[in-house]
C-alpha atoms as a PDB file:
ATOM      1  CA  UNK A   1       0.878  -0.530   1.597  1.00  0.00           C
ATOM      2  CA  UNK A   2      -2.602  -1.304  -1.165  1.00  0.00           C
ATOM      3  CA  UNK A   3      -3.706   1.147  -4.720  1.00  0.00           C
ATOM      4  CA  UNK A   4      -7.069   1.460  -6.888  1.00  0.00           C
ATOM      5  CA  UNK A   5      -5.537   1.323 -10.435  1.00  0.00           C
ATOM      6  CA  UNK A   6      -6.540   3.493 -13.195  1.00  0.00           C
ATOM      7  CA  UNK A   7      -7.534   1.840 -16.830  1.00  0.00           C
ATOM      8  CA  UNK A   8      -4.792   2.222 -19.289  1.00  0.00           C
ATOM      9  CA  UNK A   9      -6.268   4.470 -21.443  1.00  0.00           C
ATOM     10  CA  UNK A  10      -9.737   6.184 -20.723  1.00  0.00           C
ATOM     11  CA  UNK A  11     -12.609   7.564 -23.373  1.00  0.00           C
ATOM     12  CA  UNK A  12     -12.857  11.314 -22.840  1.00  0.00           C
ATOM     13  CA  UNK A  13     -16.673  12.055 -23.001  1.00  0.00           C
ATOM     14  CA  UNK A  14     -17.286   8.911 -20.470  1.00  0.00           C
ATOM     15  CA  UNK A  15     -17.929   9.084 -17.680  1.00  0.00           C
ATOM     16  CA  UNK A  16     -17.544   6.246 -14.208  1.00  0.00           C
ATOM     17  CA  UNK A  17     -20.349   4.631 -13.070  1.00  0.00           C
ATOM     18  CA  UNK A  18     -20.554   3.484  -9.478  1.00  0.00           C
ATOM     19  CA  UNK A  19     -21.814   0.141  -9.308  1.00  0.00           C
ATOM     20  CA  UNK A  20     -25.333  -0.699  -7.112  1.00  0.00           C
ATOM     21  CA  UNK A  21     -25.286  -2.843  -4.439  1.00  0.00           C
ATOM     22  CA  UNK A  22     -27.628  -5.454  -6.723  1.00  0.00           C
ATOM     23  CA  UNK A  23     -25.363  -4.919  -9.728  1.00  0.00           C
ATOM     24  CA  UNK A  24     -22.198  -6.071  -8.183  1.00  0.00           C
ATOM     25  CA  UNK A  25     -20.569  -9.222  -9.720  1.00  0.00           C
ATOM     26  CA  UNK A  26     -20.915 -12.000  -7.000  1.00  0.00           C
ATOM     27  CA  UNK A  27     -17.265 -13.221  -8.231  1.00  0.00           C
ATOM     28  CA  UNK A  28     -15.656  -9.956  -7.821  1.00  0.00           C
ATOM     29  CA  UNK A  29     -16.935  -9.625  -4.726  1.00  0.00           C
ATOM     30  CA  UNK A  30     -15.417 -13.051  -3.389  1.00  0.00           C
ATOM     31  CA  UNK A  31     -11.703 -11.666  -5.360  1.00  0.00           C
ATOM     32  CA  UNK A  32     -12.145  -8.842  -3.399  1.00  0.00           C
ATOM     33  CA  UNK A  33     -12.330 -10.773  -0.080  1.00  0.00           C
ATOM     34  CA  UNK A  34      -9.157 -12.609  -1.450  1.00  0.00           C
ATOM     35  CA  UNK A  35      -7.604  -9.469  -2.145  1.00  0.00           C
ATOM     36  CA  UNK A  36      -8.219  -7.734   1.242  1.00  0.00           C
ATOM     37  CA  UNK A  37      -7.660 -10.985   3.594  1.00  0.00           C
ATOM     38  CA  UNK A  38      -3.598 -11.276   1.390  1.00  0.00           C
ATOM     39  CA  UNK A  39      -3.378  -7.866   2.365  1.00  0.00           C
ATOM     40  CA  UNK A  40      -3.593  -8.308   5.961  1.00  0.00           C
ATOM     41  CA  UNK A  41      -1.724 -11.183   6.175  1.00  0.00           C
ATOM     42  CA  UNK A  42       1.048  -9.083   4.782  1.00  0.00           C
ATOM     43  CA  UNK A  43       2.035  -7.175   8.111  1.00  0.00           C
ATOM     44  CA  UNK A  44       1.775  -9.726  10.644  1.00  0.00           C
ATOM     45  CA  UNK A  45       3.687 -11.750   8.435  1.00  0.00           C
ATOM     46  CA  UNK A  46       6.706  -9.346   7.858  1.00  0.00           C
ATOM     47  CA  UNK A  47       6.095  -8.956  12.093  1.00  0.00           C
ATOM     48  CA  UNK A  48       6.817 -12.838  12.293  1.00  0.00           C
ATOM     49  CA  UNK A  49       9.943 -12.955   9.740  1.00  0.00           C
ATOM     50  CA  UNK A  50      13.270 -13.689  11.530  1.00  0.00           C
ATOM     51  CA  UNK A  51      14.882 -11.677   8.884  1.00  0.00           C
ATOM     52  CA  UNK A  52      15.995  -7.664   8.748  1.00  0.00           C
ATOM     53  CA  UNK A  53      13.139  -5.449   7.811  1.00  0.00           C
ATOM     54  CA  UNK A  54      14.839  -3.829   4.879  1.00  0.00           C
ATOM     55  CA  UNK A  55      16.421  -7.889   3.391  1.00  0.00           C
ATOM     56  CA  UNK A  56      12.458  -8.314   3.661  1.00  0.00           C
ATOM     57  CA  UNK A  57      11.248  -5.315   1.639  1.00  0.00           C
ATOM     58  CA  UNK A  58      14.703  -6.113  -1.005  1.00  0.00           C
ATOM     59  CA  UNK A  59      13.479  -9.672  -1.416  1.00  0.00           C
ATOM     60  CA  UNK A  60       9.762  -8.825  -1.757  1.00  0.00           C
ATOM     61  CA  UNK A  61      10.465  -6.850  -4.661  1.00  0.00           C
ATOM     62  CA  UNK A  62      13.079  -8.782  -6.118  1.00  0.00           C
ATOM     63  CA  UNK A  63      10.672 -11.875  -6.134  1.00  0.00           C
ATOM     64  CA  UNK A  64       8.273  -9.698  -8.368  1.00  0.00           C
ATOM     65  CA  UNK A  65      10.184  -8.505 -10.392  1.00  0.00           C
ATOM     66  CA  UNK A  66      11.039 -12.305 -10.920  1.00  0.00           C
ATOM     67  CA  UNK A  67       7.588 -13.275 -11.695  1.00  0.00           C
ATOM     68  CA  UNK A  68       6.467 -10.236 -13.469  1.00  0.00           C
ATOM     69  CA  UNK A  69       9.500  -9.992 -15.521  1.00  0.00           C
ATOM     70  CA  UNK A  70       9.184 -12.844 -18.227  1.00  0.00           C
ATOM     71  CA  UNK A  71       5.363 -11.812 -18.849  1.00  0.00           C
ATOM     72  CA  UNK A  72       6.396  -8.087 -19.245  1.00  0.00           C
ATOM     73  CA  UNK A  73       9.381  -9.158 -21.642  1.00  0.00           C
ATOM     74  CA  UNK A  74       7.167 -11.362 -24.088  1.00  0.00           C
ATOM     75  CA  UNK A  75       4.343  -9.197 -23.812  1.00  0.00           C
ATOM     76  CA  UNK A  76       4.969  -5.605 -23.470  1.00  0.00           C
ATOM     77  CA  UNK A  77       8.815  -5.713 -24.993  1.00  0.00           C
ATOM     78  CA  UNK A  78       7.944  -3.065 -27.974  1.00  0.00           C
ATOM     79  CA  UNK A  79       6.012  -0.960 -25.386  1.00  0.00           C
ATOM     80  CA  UNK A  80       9.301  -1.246 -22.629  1.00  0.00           C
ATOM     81  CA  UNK A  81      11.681   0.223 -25.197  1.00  0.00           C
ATOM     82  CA  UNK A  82       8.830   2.686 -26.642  1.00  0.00           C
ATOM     83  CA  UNK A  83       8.821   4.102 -23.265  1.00  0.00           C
ATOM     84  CA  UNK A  84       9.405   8.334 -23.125  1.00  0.00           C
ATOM     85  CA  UNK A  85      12.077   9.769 -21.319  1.00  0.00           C
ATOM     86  CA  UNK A  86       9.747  11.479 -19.217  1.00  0.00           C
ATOM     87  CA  UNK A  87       7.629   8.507 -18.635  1.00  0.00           C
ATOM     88  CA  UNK A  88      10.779   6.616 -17.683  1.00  0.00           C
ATOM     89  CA  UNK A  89      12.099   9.020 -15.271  1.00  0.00           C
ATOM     90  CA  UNK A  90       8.689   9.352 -13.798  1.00  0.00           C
ATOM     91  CA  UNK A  91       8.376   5.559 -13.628  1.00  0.00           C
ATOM     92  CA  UNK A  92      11.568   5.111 -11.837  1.00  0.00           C
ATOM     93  CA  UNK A  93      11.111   8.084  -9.331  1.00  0.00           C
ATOM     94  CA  UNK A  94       7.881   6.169  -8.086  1.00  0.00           C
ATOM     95  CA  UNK A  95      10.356   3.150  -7.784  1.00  0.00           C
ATOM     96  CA  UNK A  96      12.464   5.126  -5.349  1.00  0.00           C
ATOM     97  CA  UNK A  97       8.985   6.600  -3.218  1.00  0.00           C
ATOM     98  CA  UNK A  98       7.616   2.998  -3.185  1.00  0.00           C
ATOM     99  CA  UNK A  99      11.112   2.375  -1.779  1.00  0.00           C
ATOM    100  CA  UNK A 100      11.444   4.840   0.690  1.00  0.00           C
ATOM    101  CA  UNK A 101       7.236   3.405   1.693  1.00  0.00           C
ATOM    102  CA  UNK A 102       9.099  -0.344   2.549  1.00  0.00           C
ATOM    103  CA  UNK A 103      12.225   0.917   4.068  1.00  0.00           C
ATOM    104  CA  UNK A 104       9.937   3.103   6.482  1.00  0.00           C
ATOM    105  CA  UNK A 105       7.065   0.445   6.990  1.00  0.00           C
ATOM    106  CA  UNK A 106       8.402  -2.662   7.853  1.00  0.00           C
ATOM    107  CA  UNK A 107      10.931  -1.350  10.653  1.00  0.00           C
ATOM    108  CA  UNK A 108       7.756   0.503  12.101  1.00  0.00           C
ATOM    109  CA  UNK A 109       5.867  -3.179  12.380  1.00  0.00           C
ATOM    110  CA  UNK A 110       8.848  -4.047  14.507  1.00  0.00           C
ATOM    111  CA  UNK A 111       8.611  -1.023  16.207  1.00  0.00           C
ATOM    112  CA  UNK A 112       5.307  -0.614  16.975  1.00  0.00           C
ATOM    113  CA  UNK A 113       1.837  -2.720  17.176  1.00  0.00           C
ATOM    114  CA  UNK A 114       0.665  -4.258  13.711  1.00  0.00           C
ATOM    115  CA  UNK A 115      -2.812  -2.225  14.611  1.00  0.00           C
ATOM    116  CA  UNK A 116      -0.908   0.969  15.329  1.00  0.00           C
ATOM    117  CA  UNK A 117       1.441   0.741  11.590  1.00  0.00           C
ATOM    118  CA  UNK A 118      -1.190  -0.800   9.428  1.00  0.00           C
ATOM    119  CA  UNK A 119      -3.459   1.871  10.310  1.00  0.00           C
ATOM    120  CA  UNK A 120      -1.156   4.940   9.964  1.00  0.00           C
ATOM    121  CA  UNK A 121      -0.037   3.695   7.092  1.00  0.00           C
ATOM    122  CA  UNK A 122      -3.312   3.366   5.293  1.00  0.00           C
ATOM    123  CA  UNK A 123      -3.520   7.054   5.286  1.00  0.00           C
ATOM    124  CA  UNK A 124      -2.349   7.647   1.994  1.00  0.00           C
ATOM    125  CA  UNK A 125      -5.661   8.782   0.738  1.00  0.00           C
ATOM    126  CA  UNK A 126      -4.891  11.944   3.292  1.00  0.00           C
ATOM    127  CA  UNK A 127      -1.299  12.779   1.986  1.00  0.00           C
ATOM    128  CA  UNK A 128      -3.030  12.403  -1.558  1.00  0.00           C
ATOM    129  CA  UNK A 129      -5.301  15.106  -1.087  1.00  0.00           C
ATOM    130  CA  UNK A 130      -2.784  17.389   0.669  1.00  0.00           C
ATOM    131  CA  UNK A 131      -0.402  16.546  -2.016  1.00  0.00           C
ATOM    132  CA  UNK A 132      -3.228  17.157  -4.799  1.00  0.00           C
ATOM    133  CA  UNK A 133      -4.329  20.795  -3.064  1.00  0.00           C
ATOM    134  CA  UNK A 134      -0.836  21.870  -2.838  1.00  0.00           C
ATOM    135  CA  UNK A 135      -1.478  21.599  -6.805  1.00  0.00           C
ATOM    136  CA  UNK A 136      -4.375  22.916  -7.085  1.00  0.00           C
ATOM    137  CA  UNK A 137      -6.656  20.134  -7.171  1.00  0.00           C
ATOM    138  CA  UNK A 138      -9.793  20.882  -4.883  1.00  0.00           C
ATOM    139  CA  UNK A 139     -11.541  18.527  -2.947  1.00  0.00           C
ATOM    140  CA  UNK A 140     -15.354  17.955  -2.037  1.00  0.00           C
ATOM    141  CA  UNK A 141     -16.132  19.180   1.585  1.00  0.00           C
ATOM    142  CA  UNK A 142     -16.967  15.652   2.732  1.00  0.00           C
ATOM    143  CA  UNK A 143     -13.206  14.735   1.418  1.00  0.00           C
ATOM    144  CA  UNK A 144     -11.932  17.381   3.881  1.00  0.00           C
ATOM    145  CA  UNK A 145     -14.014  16.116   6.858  1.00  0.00           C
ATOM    146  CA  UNK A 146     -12.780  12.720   6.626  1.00  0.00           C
ATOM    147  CA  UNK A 147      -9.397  14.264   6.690  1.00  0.00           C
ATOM    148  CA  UNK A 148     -10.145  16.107   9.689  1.00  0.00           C
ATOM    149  CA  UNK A 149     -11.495  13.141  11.837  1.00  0.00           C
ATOM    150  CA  UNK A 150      -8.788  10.341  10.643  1.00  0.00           C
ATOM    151  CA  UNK A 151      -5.829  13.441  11.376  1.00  0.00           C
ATOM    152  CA  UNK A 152      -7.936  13.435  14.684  1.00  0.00           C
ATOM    153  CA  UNK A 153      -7.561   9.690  15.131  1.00  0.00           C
ATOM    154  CA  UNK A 154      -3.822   9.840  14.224  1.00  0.00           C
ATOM    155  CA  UNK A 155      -2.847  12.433  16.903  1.00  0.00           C
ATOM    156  CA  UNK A 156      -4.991  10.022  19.430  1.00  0.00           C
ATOM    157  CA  UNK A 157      -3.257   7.016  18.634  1.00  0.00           C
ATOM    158  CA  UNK A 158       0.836   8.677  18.802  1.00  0.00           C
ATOM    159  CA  UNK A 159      -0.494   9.807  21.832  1.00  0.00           C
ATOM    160  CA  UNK A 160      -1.790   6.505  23.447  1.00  0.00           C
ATOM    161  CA  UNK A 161       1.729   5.137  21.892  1.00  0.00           C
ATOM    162  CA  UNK A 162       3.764   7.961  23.175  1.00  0.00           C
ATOM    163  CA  UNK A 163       2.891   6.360  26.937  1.00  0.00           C
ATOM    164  CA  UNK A 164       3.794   2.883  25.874  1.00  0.00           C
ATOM    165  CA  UNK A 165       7.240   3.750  24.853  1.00  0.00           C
ATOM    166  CA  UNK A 166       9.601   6.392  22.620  1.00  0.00           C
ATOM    167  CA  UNK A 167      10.074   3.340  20.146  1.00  0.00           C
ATOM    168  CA  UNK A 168       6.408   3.035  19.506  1.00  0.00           C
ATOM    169  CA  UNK A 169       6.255   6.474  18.660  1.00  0.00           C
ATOM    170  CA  UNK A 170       9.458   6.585  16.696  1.00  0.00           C
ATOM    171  CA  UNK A 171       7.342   3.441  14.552  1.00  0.00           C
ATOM    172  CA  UNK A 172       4.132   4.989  14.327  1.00  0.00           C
ATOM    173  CA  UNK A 173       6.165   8.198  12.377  1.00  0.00           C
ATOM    174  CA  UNK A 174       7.982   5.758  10.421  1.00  0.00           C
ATOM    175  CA  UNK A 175       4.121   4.191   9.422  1.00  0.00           C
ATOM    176  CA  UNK A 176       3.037   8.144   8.776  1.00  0.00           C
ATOM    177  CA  UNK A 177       6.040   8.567   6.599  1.00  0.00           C
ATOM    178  CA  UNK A 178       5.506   5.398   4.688  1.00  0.00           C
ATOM    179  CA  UNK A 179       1.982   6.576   4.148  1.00  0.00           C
ATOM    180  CA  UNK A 180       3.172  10.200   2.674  1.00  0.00           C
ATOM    181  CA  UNK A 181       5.819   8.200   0.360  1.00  0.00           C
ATOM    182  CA  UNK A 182       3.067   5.294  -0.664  1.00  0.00           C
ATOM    183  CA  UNK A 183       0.752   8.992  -1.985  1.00  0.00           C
ATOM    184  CA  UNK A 184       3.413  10.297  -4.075  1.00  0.00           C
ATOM    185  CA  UNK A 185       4.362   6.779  -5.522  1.00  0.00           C
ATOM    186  CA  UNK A 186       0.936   6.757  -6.220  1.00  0.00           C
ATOM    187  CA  UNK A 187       0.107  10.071  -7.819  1.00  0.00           C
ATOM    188  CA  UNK A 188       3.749   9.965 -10.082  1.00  0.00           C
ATOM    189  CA  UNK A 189       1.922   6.501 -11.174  1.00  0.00           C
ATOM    190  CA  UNK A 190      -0.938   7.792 -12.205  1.00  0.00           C
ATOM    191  CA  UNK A 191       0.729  10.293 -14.219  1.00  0.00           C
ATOM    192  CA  UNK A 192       2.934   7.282 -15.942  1.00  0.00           C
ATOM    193  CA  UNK A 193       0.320   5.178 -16.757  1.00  0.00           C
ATOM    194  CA  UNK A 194      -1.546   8.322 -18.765  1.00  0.00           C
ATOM    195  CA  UNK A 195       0.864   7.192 -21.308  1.00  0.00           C
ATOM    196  CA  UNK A 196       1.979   3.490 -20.205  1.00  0.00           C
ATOM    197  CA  UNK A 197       0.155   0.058 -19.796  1.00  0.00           C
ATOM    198  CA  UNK A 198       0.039  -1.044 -16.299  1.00  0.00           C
ATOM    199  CA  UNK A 199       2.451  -4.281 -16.715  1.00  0.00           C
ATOM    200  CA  UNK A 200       5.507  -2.017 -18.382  1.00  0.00           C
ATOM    201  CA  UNK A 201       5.026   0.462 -15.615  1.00  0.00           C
ATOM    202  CA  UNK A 202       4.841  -1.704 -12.263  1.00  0.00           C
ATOM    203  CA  UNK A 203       8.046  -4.200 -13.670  1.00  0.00           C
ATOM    204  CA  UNK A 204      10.022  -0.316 -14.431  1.00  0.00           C
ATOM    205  CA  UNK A 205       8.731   0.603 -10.710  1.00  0.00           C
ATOM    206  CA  UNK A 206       9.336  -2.540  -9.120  1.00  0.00           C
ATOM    207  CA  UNK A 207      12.871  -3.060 -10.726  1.00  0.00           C
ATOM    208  CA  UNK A 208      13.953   0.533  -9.815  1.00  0.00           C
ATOM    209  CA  UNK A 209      12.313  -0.370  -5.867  1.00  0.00           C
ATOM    210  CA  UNK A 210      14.257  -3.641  -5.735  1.00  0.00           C
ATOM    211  CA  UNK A 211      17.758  -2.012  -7.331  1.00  0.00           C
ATOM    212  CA  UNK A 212      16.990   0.924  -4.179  1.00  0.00           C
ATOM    213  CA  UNK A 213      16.662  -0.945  -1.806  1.00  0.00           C
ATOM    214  CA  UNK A 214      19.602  -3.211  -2.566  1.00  0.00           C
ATOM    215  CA  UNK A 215      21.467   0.140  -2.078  1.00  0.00           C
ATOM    216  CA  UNK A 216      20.131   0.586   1.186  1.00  0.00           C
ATOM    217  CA  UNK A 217      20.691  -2.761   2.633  1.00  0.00           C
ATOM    218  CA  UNK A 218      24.349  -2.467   1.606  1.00  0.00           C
ATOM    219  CA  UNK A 219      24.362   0.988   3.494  1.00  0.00           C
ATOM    220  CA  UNK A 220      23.105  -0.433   6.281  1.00  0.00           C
ATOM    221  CA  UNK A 221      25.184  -3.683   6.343  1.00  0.00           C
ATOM    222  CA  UNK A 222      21.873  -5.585   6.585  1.00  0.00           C
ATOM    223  CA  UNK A 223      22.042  -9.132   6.026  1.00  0.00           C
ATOM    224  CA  UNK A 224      20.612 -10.345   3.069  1.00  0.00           C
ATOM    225  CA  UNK A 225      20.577 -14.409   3.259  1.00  0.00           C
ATOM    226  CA  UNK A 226      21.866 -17.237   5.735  1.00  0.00           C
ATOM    227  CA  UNK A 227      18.586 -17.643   7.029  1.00  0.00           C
ATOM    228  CA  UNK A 228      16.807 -20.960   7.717  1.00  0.00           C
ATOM    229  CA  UNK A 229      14.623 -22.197   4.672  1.00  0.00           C
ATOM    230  CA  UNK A 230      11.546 -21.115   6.778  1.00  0.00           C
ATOM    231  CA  UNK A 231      12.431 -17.883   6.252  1.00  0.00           C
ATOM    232  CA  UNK A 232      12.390 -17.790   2.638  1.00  0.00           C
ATOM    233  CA  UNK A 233       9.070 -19.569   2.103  1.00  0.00           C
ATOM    234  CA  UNK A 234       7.439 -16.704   4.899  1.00  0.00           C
ATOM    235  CA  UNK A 235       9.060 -14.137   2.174  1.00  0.00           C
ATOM    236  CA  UNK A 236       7.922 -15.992  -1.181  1.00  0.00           C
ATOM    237  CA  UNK A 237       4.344 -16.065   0.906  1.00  0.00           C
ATOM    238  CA  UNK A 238       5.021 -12.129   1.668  1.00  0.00           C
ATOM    239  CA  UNK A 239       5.473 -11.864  -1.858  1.00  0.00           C
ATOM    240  CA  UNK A 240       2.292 -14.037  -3.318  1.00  0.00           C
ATOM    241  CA  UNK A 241      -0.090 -12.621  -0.103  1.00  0.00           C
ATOM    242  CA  UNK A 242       0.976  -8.881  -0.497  1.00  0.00           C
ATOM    243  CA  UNK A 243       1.672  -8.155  -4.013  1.00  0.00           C
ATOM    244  CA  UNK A 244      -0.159 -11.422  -6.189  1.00  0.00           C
ATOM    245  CA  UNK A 245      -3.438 -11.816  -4.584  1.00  0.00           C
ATOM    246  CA  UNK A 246      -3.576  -8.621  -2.421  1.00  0.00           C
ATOM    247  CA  UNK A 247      -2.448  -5.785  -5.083  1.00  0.00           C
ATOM    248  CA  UNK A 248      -3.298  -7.489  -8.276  1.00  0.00           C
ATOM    249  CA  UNK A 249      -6.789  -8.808  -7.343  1.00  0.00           C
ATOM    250  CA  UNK A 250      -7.687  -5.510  -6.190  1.00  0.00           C
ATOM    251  CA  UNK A 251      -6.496  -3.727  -9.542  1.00  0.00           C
ATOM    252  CA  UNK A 252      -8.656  -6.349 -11.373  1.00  0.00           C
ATOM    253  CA  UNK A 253     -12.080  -5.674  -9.290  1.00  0.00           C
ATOM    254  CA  UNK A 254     -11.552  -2.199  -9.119  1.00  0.00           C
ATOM    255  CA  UNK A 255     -12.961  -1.658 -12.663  1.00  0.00           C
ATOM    256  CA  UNK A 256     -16.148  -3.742 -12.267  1.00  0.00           C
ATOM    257  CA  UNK A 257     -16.812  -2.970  -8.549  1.00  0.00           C
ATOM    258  CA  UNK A 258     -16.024   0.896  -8.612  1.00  0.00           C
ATOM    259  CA  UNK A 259     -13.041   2.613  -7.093  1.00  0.00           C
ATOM    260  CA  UNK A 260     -15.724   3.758  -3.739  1.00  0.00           C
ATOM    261  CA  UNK A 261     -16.995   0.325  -3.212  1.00  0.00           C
ATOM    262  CA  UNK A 262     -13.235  -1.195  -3.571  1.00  0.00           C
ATOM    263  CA  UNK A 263     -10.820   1.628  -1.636  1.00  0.00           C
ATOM    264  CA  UNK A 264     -13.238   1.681   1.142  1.00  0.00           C
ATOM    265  CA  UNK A 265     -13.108  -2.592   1.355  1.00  0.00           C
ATOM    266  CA  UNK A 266      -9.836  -2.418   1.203  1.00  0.00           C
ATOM    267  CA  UNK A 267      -9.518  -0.323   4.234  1.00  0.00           C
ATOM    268  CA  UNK A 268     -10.496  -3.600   6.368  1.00  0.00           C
ATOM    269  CA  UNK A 269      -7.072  -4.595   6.281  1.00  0.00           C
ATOM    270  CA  UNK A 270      -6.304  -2.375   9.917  1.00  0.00           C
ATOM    271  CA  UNK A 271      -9.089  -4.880  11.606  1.00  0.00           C
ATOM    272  CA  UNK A 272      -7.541  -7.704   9.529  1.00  0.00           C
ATOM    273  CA  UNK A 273      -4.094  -6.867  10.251  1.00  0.00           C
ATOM    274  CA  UNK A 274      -5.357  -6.485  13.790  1.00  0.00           C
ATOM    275  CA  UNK A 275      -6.752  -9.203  14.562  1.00  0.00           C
ATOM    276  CA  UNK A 276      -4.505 -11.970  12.758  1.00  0.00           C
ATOM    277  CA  UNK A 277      -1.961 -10.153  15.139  1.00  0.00           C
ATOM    278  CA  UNK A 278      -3.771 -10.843  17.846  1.00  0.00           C
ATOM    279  CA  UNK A 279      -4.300 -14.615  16.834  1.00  0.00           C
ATOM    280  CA  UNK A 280      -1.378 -15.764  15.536  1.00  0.00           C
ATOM    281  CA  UNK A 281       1.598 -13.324  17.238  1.00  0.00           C
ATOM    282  CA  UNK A 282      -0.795 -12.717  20.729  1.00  0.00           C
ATOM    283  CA  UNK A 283       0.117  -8.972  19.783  1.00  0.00           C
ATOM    284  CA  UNK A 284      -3.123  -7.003  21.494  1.00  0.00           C
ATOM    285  CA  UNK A 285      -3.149  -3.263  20.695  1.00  0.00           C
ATOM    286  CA  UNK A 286      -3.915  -1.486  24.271  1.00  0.00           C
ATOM    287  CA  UNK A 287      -7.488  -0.639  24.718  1.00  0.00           C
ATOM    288  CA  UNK A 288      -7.115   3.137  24.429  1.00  0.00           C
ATOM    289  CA  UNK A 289      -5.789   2.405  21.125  1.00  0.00           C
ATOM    290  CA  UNK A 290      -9.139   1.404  19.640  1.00  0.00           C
ATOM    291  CA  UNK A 291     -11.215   4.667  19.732  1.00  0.00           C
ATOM    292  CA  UNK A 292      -8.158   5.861  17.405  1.00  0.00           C
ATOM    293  CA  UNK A 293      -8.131   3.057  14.883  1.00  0.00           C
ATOM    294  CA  UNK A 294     -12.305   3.167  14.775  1.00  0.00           C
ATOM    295  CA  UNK A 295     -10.873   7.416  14.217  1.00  0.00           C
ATOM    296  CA  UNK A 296      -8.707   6.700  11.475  1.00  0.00           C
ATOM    297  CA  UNK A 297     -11.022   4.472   9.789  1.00  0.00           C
ATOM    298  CA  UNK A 298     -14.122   6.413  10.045  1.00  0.00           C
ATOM    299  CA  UNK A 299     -12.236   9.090   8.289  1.00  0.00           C
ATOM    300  CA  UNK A 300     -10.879   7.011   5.657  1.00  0.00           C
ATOM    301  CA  UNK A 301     -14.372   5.666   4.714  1.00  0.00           C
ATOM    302  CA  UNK A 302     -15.258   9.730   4.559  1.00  0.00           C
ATOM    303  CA  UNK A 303     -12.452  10.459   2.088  1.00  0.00           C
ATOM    304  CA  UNK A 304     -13.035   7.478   0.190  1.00  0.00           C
ATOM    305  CA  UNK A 305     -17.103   8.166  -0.257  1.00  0.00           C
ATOM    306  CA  UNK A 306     -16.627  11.673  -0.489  1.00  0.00           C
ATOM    307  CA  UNK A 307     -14.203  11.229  -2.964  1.00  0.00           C
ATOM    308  CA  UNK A 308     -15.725   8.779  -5.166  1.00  0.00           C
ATOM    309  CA  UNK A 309     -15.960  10.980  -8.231  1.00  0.00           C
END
């Protein structure tokens, strides 16, 4: 599931700048495309993989951890021991959440349409600001209309699934609950990197996801290689689509473009998703579904304007 990163360390008397539509860098823009088109790719391509959901989500991690790890270890090896035993235990909660997100996500896309999980999923921005007024945090009215209409397109779309089948309903909860884990992985990471740069953090997070989930799979008795070589290169391209391009492209535009202009581009990976589906796996969403999605989505882009402060 996709997050507009924070800068490191922030002046306190500044204060963000949206970007105008004439001042936006023509190069960010096209990283941004990149971004958002190896972000869709990412569920129909864990939809396609002839391997267990939850080997997927192991190996996905695993694989970063892989690549990110010798960077964070040259560069940021003073900072990694440096880190707080707060920050630390923060760090590696997030790692368990962000676990939690995969292990509920990917067995919905199985479960469920790619239109029907990618777009549940993506509302994270709604369990944020539930999460954030259960601490007091207030939100602009606009914030809380958008909430209202995409809440309104969720209960439209389990509804329309509900007819199809019980196991596209039991997926679309596990895409809602992957969702509400992705927003607290997301607010505990916020909180970390206060203190802690954004390459120490994500290998701590990652490391703590992949060791989870390894936990899980051995729970489960899930299978974790002896597939064709296929399958591995679909996971490495998970891996480089999803996290490499998709993740880390969007945490590098998000400072010059705005967080507005990129949360709300990045919210064209339900269409995306959708319609590379439809392409490549033939996997149409039923008509009644659309109103919903064009629901959810509407209401996204009304939290993430509204919001934009």
């Amino acid at each position: 599931m996709p997050t507009a990163a924070r800068p490191d360390t922030a002046a306190p008397a500044r204060v963000a700048v949206e970007p105008t539509p004439h001042s936006l860098p023509k190069l960010d823009l096209v990283l941004l495309a990149v971004s958002i088109s190896g972000i869709s790719l990412s569920a129909p391509l864990i939809s396609a993989t002839a391997a267990p959901a939850l080997a997927i989500a192991f190996w996905r991690n695993t694989m970063s951890v892989g690549v990110l790890g010798p960077y964070a270890l040259l560069r940021h090896r003073a900072e990694l021991r440096g880190i707080g035993r707060r920050a630390l235990l923060l760090a590696m909660a997030a790692g368990v959440l962000l676990a939690v997100h995969f292990a509920l996500w990917m067995p919905s896309l199985r479960m469920t349409s790619v239109a029907s999980a990618t777009a549940l999923v993506t509302t994270t921005p709604l369990w944020t600001i539930l999460l954030m007024r259960l601490f007091g945090k207030r939100a602009p009215r606009a914030v809380w209309i958008g909430t209202i209409v995409a809440f309104a397109g969720v209960l439209v779309l389990t509804g329309v699934d509900m007819s199809l089948s019980p196991q596209a309903l039991l997926g679309d909860l596990l895409a809602l609950g992957a969702g509400l884990a992705a927003a607290g992985y997301m607010l505990l990471g916020a909180e970390v990197r206060r203190t802690v740069s954004t390459t120490a953090y994500t290998l701590v997070c990652y490391a703590t996801t992949a060791v989870a989930l390894l936990g899980v799979c051995l729970v489960a008795g899930t299978r974790l290689s002896g597939w064709p070589a296929g399958v591995w290169w679909q996971i490495a391209l998970l891996m480089v689509a999803a996290q490499l391009l998709g993740h880390s492209l969007s945490n590098r535009v998000v400072r010059t473009l705005g967080p507005s202009v990129t949360s709300t581009a990045i919210l064209l990976e339900t269409p995306g998703a959708a319609l590379i589906a439809a392409v490549w796996l033939g996997q149409w969403p039923p008509v009644a579904a659309y109103p919903a999605v064009a629901l959810i989505l509407l209401g996204l882009v009304l939290v993430a304007r509204g919001g934009r402060r």
